[in-house]
Structure formats: C-alpha cells, structure tokens
C-alpha atoms as a PDB file:
ATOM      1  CA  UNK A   1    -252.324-162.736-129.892  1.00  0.00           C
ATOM      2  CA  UNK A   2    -251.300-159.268-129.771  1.00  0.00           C
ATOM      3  CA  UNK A   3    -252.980-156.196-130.934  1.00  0.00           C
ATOM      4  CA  UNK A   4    -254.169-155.493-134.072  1.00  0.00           C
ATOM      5  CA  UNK A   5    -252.999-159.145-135.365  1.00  0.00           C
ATOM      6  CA  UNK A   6    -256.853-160.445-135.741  1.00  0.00           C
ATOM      7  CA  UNK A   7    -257.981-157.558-138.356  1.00  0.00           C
ATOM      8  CA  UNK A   8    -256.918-157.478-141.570  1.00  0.00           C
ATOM      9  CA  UNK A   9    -255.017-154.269-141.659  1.00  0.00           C
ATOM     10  CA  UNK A  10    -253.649-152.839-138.089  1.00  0.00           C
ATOM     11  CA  UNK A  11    -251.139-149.808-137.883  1.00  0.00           C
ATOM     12  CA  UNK A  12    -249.844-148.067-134.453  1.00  0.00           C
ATOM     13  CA  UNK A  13    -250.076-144.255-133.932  1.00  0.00           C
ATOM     14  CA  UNK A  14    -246.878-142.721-136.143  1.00  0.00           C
ATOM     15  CA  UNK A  15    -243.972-142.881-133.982  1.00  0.00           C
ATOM     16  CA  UNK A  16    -243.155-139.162-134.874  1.00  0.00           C
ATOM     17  CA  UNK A  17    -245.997-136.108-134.742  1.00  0.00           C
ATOM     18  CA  UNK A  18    -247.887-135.502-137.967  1.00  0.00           C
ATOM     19  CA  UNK A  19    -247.223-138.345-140.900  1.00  0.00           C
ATOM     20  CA  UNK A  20    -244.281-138.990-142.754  1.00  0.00           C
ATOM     21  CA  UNK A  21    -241.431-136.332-142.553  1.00  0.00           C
ATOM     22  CA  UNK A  22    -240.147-137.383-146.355  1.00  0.00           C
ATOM     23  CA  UNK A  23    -241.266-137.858-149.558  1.00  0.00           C
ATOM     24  CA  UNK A  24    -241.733-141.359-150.146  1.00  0.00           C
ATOM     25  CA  UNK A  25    -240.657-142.911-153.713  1.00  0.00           C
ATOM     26  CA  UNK A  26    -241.667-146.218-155.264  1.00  0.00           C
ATOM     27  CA  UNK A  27    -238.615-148.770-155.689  1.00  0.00           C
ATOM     28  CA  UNK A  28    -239.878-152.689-155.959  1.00  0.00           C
ATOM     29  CA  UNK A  29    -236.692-153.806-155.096  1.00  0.00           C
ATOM     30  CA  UNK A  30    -235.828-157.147-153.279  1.00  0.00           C
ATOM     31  CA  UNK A  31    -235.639-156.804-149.591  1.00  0.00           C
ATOM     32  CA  UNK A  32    -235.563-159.124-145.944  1.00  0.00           C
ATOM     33  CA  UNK A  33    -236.738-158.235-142.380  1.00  0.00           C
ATOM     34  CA  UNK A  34    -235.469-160.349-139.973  1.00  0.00           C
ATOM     35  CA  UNK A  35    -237.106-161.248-136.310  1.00  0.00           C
ATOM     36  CA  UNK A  36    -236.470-163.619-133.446  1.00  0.00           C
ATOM     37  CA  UNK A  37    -238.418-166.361-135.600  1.00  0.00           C
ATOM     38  CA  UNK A  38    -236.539-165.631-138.994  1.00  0.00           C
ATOM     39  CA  UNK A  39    -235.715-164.239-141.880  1.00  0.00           C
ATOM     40  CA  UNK A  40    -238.416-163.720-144.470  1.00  0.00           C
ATOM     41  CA  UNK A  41    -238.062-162.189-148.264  1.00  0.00           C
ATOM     42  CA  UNK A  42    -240.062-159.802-149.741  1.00  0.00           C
ATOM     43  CA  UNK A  43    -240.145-156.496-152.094  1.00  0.00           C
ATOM     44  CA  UNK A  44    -239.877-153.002-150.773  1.00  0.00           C
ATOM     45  CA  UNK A  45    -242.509-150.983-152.993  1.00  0.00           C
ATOM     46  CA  UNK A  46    -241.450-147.773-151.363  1.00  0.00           C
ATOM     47  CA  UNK A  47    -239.267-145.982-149.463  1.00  0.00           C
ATOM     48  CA  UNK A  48    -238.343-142.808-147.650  1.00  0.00           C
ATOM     49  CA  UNK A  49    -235.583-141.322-145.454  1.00  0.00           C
ATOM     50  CA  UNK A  50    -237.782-142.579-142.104  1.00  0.00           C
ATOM     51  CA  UNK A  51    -239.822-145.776-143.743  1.00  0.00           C
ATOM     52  CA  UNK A  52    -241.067-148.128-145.901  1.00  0.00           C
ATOM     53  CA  UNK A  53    -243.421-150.449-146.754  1.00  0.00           C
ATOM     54  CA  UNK A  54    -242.610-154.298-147.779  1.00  0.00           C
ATOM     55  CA  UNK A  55    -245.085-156.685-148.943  1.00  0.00           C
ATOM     56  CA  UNK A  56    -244.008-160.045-147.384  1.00  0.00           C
ATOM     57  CA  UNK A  57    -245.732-163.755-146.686  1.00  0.00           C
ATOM     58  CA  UNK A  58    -245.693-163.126-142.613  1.00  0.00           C
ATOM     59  CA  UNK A  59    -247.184-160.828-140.727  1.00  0.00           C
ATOM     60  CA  UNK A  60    -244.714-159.746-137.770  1.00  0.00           C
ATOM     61  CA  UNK A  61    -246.830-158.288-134.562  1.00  0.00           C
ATOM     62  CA  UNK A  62    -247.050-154.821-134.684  1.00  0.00           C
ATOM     63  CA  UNK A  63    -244.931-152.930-132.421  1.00  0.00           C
ATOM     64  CA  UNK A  64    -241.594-155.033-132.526  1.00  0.00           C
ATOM     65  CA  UNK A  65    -238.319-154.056-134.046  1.00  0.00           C
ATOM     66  CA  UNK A  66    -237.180-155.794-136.937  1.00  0.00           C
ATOM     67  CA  UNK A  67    -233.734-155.582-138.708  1.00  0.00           C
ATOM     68  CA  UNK A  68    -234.651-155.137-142.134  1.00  0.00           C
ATOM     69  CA  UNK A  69    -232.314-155.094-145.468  1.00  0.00           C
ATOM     70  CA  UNK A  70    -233.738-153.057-148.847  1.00  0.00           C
ATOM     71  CA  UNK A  71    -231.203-154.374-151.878  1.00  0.00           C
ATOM     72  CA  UNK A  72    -230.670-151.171-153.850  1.00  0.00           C
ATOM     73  CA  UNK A  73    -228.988-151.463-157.197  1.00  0.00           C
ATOM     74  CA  UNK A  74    -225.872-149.783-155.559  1.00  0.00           C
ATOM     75  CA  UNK A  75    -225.974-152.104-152.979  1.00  0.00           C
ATOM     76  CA  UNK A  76    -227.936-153.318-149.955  1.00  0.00           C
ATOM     77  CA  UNK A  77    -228.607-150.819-146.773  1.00  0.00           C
ATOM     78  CA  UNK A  78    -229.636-152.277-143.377  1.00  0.00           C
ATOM     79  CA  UNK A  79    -231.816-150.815-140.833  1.00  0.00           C
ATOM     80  CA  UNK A  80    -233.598-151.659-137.702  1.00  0.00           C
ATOM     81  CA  UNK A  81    -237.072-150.685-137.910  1.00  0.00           C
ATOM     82  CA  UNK A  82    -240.284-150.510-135.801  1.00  0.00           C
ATOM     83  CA  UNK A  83    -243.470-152.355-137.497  1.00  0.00           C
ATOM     84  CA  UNK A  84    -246.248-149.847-137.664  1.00  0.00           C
ATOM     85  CA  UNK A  85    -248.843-150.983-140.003  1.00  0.00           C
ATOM     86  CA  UNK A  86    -249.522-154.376-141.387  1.00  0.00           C
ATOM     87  CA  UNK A  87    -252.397-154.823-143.678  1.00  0.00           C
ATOM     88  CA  UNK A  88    -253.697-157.806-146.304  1.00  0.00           C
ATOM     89  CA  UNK A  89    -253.330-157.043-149.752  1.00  0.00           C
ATOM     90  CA  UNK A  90    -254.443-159.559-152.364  1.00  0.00           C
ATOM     91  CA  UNK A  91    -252.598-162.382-150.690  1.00  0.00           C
ATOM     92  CA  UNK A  92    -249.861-160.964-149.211  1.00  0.00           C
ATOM     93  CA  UNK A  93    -248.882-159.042-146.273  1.00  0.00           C
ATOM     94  CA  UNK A  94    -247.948-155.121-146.818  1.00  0.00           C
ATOM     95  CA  UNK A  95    -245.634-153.776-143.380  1.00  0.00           C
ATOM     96  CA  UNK A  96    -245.437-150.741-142.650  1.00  0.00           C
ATOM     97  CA  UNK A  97    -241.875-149.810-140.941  1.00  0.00           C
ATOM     98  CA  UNK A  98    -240.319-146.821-139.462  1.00  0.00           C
ATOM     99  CA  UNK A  99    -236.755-146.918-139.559  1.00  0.00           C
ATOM    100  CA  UNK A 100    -235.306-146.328-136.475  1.00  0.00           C
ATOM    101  CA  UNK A 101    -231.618-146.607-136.537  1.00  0.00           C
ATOM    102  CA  UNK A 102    -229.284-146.636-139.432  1.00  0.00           C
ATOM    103  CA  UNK A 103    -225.612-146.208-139.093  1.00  0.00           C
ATOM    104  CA  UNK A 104    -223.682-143.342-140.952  1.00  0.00           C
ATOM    105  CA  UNK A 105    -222.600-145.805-143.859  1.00  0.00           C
ATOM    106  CA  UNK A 106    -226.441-146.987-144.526  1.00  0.00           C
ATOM    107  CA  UNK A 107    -227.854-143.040-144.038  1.00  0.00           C
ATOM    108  CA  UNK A 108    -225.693-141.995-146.513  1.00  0.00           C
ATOM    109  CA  UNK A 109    -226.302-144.521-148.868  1.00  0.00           C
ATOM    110  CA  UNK A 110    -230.351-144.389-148.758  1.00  0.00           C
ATOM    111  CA  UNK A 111    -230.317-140.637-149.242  1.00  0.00           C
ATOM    112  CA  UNK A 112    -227.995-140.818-152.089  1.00  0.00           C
ATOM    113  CA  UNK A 113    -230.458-142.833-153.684  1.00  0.00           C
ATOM    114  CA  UNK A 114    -233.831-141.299-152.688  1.00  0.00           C
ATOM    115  CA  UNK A 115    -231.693-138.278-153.918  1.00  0.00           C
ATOM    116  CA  UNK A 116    -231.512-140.586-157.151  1.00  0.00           C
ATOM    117  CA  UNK A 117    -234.501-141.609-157.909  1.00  0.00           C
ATOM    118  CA  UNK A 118    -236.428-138.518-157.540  1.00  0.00           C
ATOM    119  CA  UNK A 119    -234.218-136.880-160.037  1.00  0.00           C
ATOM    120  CA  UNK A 120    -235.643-139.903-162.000  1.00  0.00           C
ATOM    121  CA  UNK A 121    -239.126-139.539-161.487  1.00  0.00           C
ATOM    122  CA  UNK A 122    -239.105-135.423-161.797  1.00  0.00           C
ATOM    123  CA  UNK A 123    -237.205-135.765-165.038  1.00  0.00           C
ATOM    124  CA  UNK A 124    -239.810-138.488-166.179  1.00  0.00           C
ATOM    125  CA  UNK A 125    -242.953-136.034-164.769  1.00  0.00           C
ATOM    126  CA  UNK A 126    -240.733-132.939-166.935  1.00  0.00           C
ATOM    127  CA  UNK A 127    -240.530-135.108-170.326  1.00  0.00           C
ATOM    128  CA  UNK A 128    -244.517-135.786-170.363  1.00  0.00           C
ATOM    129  CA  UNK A 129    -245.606-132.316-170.329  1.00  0.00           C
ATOM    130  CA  UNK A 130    -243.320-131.426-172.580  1.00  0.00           C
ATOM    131  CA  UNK A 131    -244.312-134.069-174.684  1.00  0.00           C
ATOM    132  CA  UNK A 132    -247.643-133.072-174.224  1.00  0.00           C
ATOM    133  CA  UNK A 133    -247.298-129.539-174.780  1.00  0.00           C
ATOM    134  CA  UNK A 134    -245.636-130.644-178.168  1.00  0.00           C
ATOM    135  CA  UNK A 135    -248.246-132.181-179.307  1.00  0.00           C
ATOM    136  CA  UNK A 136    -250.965-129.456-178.640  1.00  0.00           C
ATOM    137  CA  UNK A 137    -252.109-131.054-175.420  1.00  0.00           C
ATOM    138  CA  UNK A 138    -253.813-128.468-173.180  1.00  0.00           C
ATOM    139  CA  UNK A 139    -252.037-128.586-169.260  1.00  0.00           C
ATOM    140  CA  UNK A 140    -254.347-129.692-166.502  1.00  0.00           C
ATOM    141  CA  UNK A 141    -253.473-128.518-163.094  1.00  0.00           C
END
C-alpha cells in the first residue's frame, strides 16, 4: 500500500511553489488516464494550463505518472501527468493531476481553449450584471 492510499482523500505537496500558476475553468468533458494496469474513463471537471482534476472509478497511487487524454470539442489533447491528490467524492474517485509534459501540438491546443472558454464564462459573468442592472438590481461586490 503506498502513501496516502488508506484515507479517503490524500494529495502530495504541489509540485511547483505556491498553488496553481493558472486559472482553472470548469469543462465536464470526457477524458482517460492511462497506467501500467490500464486504461480507465472518466470526466475532466476542470482544467488549467498545469492541471486538472478527473473524477474516475480507480484510484491510481499518488505520486505516479499517468498519460492522460481530456476530449475537447476541438479535439482530444494528451498529456503525461503526475497524480497529486486523490480524494472520495460521493462514489467516485476525484484525481488531482499536474501536467507535466505536453508536446507543442497539445500546448497549443489546451491554451487555445482555456483561452476559449474563459471568454465564455467572462461574457456569461458580463450579461448577468447587466441583466441585473436592467432590472434595478443593486451590485454586490
């Protein structure tokens, strides 16, 4: 048994200083990590330019590399990624993963759609206050 596996959440220290380095957004899109023992499908529920999170059936050891593939609508990206956080949550597994390595082709197509989607989500968080401030809706801060 390795460490961390026998609690229900584990996560190692972040591989980089400080937390995450970018803004993460949530995507629910289909995705795969793949280890010595498999292949296993999950969802990605969010993702940044150095990691995501995946909420799978198996729990891989924290600490190992995995190769893992997020299908974005423009197509899939590949990465290898270290597992950094594993947790339960409501019957499934949620795995934390810095992405290590990505080559040129797969860089350039996760930050064109990070880039993407939060154009997406500032647009949506732009057309509720001005909906609100249409309809006489004071602004909280």
């Amino acid at each position: 048994m390795t460490e961390g596996e026998d609690k229900p959440g584990s996560a190692l220290p972040p591989p980089v200083v400080g937390r995450r380095l970018s803004k993460r957004v949530s995507v629910n899109r289909p995705a795969t990590w793949s280890h010595d023992e498999g292949s296993i499908d999950g969802t990605c529920r969010d993702l940044s330019g150095n990691g995501c999170s995946l909420h799978t059936q198996a729990r891989p050891p924290l600490g190992v590399s995995v190769r893992v593939t997020v299908h974005l609508p423009s197509g899939p990206f590949t990465a290898v990624a270290e597992v950094v956080r594993t947790r339960d949550v409501g019957g499934c597994e949620e795995v934390g993963l810095y992405l290590k390595h990505l080559d040129q082709e797969n860089l350039a197509a996760l930050h064109l759609y990070l880039a993407q989607q939060e154009r997406e989500q500032a647009g949506a968080a732009t057309e509720e206050v001005e909906v609100g401030t249409e309809l006489g809706m004071p602004l909280t801060p």
